[in-house]
Protein backbone atom coordinates (compact mmCIF):
# COMPACT_ATOMS: atom_id res chain seq x y z
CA UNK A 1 0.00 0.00 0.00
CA UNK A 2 1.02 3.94 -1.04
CA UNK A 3 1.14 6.87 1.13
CA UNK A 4 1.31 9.53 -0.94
CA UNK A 5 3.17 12.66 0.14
CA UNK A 6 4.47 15.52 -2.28
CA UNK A 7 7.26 16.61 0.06
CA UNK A 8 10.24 18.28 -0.87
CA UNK A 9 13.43 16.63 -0.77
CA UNK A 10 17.19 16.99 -0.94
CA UNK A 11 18.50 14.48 -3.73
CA UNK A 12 22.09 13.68 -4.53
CA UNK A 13 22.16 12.21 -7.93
CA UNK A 14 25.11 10.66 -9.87
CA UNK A 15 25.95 12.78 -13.62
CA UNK A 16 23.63 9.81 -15.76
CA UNK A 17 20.41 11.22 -13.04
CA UNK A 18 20.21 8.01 -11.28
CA UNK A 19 19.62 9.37 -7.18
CA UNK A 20 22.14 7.82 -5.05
CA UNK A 21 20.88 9.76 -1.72
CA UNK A 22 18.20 11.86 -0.61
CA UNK A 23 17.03 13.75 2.93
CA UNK A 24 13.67 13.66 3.71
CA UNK A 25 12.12 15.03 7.10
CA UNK A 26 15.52 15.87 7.73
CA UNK A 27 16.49 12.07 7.13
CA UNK A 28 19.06 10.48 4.64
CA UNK A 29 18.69 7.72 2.90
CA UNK A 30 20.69 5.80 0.66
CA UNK A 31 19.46 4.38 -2.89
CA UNK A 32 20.16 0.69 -2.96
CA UNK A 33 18.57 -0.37 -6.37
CA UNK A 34 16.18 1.76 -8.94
CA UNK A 35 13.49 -0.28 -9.39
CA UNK A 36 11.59 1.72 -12.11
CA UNK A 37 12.08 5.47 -13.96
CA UNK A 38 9.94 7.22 -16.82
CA UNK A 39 9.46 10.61 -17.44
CA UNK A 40 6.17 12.00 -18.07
CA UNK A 41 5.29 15.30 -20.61
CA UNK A 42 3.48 18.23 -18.31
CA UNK A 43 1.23 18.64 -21.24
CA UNK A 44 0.06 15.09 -21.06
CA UNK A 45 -0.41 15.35 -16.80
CA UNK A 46 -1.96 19.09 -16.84
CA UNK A 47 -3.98 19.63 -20.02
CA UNK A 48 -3.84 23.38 -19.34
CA UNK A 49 -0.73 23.47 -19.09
CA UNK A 50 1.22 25.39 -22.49
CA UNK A 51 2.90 23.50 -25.20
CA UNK A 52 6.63 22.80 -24.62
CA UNK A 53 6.76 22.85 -20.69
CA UNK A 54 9.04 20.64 -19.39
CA UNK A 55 9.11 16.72 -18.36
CA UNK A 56 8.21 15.51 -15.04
CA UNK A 57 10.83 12.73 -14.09
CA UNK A 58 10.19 9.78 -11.79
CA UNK A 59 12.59 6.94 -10.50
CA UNK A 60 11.17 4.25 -7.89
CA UNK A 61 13.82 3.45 -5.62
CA UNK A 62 14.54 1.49 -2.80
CA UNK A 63 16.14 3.10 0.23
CA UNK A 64 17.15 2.50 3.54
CA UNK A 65 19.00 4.83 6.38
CA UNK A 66 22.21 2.57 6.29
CA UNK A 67 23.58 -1.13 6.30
CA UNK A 68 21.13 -3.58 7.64
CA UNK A 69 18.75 -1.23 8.13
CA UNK A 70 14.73 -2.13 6.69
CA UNK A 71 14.30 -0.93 3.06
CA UNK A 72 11.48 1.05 1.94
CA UNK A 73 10.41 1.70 -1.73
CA UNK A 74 9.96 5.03 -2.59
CA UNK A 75 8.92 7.19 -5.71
CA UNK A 76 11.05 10.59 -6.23
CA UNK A 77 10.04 13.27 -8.77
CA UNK A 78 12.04 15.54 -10.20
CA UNK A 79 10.74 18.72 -12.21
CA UNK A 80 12.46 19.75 -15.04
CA UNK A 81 11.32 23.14 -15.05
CA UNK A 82 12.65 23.79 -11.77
CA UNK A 83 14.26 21.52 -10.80
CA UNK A 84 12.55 20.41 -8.17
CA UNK A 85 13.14 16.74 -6.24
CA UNK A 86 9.56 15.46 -4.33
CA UNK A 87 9.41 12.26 -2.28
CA UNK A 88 5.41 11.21 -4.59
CA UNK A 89 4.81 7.43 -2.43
CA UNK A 90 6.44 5.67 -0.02
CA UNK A 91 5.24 1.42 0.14
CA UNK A 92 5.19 1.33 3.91
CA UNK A 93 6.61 -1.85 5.13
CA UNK A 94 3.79 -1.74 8.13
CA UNK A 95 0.80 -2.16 6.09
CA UNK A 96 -0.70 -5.35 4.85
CA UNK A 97 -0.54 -6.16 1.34
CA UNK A 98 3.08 -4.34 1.09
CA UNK A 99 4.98 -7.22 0.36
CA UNK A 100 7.10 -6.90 3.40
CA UNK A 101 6.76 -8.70 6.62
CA UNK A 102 3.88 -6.97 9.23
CA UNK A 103 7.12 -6.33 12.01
CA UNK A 104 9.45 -4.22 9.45
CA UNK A 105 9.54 -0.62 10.38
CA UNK A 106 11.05 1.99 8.46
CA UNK A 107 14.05 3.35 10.25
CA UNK A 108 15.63 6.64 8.57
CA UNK A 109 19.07 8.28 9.74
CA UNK A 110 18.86 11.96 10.76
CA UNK A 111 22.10 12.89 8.89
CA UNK A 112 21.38 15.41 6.16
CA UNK A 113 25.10 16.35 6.79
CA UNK A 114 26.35 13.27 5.07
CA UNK A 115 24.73 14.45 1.68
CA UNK A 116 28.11 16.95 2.16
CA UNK A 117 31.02 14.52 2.32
């Protein structure tokens, strides 16, 4: 199951795009596989939007606070226009149906620091 979100988030990304970290809720996590990305035209999303705006990017991900730590799978956007990074969805490990057994809890890292080494 989704919780969807739309918060803003910090996103270290290696030069091809792919994220390798992000802070969240003044959290870091680090990427351990992309599981999915696309990119989506604005026009197609927002019908009012005006011809030529940029892409919206997406990349599902699955992150975890450190070594041995429970990984969660999460969907990042990224706005061309402005550049934007958003955490969309996060699969919560707690809920039924998530693929992940019911005792897993999410545990981030409060290190937004580490983004700077």
């Amino acid at each position: 199951m989704n919780t969807v979100y739309r918060e803003p988030v910090n996103l270290l990304a290696r030069l091809d795009g792919r994220p390798t970290r992000f802070v969240w809720r003044c959290r870091l996590y680090a990427v351990r596989a992309i599981l999915e990305h696309w990119v989506i035209a604005q026009e197609a999303q927002e019908p009012r939007s005006e011809p030529g705006q940029r892409d919206l990017e997406f990349w599902r991900v699955e992150a975890a606070r450190g070594p041995g730590m429970t990984v969660g799978v999460y969907e990042l956007r990224r706005e061309a226009a402005t550049t934007a990074w958003t955490v969309r969805a996060l699969t919560d490990p707690r809920r039924p149906g998530s693929g992940y057994p019911p005792d897993t809890i999410i545990a981030p890292a409060s290190a937004a620091k580490a983004l700077r080494r």
